[in-house]
Protein backbone atom coordinates (compact mmCIF):
# COMPACT_ATOMS: atom_id res chain seq x y z
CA UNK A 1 129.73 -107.28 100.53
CA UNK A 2 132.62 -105.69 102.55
CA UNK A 3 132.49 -102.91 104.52
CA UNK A 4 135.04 -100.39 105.04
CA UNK A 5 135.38 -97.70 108.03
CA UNK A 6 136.61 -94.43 106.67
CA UNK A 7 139.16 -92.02 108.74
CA UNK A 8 139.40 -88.63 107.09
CA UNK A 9 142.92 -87.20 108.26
CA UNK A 10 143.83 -83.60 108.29
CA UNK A 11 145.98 -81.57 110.43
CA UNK A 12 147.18 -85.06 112.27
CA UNK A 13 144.02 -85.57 113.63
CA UNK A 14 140.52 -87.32 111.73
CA UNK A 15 138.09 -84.88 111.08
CA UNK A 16 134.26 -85.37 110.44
CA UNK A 17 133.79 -85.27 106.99
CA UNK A 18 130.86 -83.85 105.90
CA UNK A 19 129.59 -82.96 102.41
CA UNK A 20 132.75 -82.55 100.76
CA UNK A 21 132.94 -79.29 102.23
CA UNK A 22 136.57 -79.59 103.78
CA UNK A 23 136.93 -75.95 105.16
CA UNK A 24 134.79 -76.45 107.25
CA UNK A 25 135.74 -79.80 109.04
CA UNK A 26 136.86 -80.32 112.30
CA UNK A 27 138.61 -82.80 114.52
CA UNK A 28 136.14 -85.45 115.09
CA UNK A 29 134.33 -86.69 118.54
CA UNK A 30 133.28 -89.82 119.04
CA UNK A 31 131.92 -92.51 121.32
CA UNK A 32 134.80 -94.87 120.07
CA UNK A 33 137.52 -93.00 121.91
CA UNK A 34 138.86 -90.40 123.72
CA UNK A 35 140.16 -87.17 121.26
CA UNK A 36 140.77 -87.82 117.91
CA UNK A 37 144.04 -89.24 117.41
CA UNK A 38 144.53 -91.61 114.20
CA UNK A 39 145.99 -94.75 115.83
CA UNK A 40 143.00 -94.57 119.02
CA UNK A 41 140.05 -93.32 116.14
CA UNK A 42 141.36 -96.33 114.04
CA UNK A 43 141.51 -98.88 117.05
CA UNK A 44 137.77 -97.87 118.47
CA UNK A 45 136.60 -98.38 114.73
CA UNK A 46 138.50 -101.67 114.41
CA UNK A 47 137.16 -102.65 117.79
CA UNK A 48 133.72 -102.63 116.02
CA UNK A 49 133.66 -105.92 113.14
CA UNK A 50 136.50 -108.16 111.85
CA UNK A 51 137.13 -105.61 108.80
CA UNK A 52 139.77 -106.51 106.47
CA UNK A 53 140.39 -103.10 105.05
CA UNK A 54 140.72 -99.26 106.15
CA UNK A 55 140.33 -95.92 103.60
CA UNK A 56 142.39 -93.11 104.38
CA UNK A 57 141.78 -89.57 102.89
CA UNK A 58 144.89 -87.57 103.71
CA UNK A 59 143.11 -84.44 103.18
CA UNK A 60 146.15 -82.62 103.59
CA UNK A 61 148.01 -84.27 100.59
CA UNK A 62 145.01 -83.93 98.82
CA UNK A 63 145.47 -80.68 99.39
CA UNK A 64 149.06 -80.13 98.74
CA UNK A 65 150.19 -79.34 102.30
CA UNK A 66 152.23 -82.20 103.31
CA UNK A 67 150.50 -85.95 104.15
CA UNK A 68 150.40 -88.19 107.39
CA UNK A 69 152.79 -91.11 105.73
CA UNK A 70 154.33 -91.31 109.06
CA UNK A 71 151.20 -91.99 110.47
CA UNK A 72 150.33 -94.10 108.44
CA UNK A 73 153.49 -96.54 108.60
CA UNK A 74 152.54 -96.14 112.46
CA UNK A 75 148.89 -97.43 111.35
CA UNK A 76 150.20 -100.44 109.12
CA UNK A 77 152.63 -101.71 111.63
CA UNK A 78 150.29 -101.98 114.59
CA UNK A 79 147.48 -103.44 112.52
CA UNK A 80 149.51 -105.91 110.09
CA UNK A 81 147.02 -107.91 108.57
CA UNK A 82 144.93 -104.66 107.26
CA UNK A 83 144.27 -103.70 103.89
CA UNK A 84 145.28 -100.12 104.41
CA UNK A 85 143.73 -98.00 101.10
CA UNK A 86 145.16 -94.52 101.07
CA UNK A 87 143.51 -91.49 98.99
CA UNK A 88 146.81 -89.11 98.97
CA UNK A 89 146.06 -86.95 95.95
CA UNK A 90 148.60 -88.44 94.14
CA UNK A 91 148.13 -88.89 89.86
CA UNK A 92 151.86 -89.04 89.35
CA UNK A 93 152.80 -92.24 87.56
CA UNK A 94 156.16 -92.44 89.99
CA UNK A 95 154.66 -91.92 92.89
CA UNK A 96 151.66 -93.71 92.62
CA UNK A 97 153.91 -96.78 91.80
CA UNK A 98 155.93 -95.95 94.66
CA UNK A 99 152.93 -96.47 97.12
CA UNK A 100 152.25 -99.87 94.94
CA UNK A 101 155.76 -101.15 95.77
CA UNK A 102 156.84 -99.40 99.66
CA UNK A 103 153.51 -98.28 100.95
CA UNK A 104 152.30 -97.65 103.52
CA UNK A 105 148.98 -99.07 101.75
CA UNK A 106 147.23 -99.56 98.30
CA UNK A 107 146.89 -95.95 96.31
CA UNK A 108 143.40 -94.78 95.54
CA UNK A 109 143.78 -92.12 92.36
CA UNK A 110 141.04 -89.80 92.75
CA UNK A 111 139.20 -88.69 89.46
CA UNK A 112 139.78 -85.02 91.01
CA UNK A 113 143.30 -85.42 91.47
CA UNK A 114 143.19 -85.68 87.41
CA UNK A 115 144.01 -82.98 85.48
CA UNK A 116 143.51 -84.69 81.75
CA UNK A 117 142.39 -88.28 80.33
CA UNK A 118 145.92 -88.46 79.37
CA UNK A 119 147.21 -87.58 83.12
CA UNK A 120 144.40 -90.29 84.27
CA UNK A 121 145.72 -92.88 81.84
CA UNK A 122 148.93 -92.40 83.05
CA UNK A 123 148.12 -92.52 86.46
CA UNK A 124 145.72 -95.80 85.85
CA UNK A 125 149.10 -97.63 83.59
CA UNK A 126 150.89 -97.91 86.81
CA UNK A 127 148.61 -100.58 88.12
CA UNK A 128 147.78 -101.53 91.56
CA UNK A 129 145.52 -99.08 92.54
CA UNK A 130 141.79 -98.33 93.24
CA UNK A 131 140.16 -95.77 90.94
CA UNK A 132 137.64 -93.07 93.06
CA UNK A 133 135.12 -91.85 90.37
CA UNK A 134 134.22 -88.48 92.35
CA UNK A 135 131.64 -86.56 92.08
CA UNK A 136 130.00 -82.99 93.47
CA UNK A 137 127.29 -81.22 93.71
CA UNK A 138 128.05 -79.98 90.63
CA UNK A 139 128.33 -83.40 89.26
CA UNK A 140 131.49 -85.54 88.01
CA UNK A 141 135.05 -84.29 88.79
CA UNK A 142 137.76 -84.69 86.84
CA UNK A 143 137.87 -85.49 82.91
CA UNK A 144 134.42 -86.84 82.04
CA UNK A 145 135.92 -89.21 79.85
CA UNK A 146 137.64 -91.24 82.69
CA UNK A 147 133.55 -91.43 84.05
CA UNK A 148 132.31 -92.07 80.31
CA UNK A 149 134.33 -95.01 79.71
CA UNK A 150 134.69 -98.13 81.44
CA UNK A 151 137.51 -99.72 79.30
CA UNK A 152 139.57 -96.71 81.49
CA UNK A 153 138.28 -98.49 84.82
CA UNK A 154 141.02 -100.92 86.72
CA UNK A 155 139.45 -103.76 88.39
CA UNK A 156 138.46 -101.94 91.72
CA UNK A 157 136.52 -98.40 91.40
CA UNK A 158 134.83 -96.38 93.79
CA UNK A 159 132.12 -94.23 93.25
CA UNK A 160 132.84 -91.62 96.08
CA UNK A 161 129.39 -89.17 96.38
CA UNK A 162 130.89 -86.39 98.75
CA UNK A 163 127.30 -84.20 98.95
CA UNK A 164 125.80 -87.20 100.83
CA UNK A 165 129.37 -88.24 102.97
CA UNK A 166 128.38 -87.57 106.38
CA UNK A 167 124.77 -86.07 105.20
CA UNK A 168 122.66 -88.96 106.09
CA UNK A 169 120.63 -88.97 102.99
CA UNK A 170 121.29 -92.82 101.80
CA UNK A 171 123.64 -93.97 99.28
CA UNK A 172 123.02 -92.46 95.32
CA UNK A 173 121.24 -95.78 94.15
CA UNK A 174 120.92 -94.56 90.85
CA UNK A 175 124.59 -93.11 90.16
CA UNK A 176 125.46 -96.64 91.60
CA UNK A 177 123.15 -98.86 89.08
CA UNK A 178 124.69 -96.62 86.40
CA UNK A 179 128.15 -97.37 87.19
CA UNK A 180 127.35 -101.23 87.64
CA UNK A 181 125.28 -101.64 84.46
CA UNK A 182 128.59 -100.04 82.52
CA UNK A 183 131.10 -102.11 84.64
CA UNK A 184 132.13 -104.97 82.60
CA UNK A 185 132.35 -107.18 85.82
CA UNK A 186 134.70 -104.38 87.36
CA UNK A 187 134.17 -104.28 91.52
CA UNK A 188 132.64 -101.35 92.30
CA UNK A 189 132.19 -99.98 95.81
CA UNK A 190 130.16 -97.06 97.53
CA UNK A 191 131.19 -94.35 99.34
CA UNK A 192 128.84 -91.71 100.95
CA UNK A 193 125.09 -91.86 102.78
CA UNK A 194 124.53 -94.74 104.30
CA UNK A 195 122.07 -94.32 107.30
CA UNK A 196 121.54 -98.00 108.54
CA UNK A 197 121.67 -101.55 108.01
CA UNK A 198 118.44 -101.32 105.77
CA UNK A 199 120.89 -99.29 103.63
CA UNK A 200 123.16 -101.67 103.15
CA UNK A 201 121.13 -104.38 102.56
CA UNK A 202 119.72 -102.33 99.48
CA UNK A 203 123.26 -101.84 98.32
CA UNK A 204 124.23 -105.74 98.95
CA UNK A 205 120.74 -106.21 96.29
CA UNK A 206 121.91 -103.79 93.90
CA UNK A 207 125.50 -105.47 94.12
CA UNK A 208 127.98 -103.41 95.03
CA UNK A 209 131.58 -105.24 96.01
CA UNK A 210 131.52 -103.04 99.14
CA UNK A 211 130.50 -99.57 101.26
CA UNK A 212 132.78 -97.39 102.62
CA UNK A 213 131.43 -96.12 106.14
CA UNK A 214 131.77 -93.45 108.51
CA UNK A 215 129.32 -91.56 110.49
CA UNK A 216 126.74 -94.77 110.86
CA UNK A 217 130.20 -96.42 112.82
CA UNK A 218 130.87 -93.38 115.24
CA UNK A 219 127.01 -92.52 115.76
CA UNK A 220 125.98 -96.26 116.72
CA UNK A 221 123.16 -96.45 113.45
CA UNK A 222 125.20 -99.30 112.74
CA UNK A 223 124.73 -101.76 115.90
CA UNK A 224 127.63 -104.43 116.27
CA UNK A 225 125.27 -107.40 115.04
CA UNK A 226 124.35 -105.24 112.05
CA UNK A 227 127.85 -105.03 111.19
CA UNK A 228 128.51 -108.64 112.17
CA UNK A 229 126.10 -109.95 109.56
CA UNK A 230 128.26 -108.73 107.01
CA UNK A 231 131.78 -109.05 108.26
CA UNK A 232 130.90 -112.28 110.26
């Protein structure tokens, strides 16, 4: 199972994310480094486990307020051999492909971002991304067909709970055995909860390709060895 830190970027700084609840986020402090700059947050989490891959939200292109590409090209160049995987709000079928072809990183089309199944199959036909099935309090976002069927799914789908990002109430088990029972064989990774390394050992059982992580990195829950035994 791989794990994946998480920097949430808004405002060109990373933010604690926390619930979903993105008015009311603020630039982030951690034990990792000093401020919260993108490069020095993403080099104190790096500094952690030999991780192969990093998520970006650009909140602000999620948003419609501009996006951190320039950061990001900044991010990919000093880290090389990273798998950078960048949520940018974008469902356009151009620009989507764009990301496929120049970067900086592999697009992640957020089931939010999706205004219609056909806007989603659109956005799914230019190939090369990750699909975030995301979902609220209030339950699934975006068309509830994309979430009803799996034929939709491309090979790599997240299953992003934002209530329990940065809540600390463990990962949705049961949202997760749902999505893998209807999979087809599809990877499927979690995002949101995770407390500890008992945590992840649950979701390694259930069978999940991979956790996306956050708060247990900055806050020390997850110890070095703990993250060791997965990333090796």
């Amino acid at each position: 199972m791989e794990l994946i830190p998480v920097i949430d970027l808004m405002g060109g700084a990373v933010v604690h994310a926390r619930r979903g609840a993105r008015d009311a986020y603020r630039p982030i402090e951690t034990p990792l480094c000093a401020g919260a700059g993108p490069l020095d947050v993403a080099d104190g989490l790096l500094a952690l486990g030999a991780f192969r891959t990093l998520y970006i939200a650009d909140l602000d292109a999620i948003a419609g307020k501009g996006g951190h590409d320039a950061v990001l090209g900044r991010l990919a160049a000093r880290h090389p051999a990273l798998a950078l995987w960048v949520d940018a709000g974008e469902a356009n079928p151009e620009a989507l492909a764009g990301r496929v072809a120049q970067g900086p990183g592999r697009p992640v089309v957020g089931s939010e971002s999706l205004a219609s199944l056909d806007a989603a199959v659109e956005a799914l036909a230019a190939g090369g991304g990750v699909l975030s099935l995301d979902y609220g309090p209030e339950g699934p976002r975006g068309p509830a067909e994309l979430h009803a069927r799996p034929s939709l799914w491309p090979d790599a789908v997240i299953v992003m709970t934002l209530a329990r990002v940065g809540a600390g109430e463990g990962p949705d088990l049961d949202r997760l055995g749902d999505i893998l029972a209807r999979a087809e064989g599809r990877r499927v990774y979690a995002a949101g909860g995770v407390r500890d390394v008992a945590d992840l050992h649950r979701l390694a059982d259930l069978g999940v390709a991979g956790v996306l992580l956050a708060s247990a990195l900055h806050d020390g829950r997850l110890s070095r060895h703990d993250i060791g035994t997965f990333t090796g």
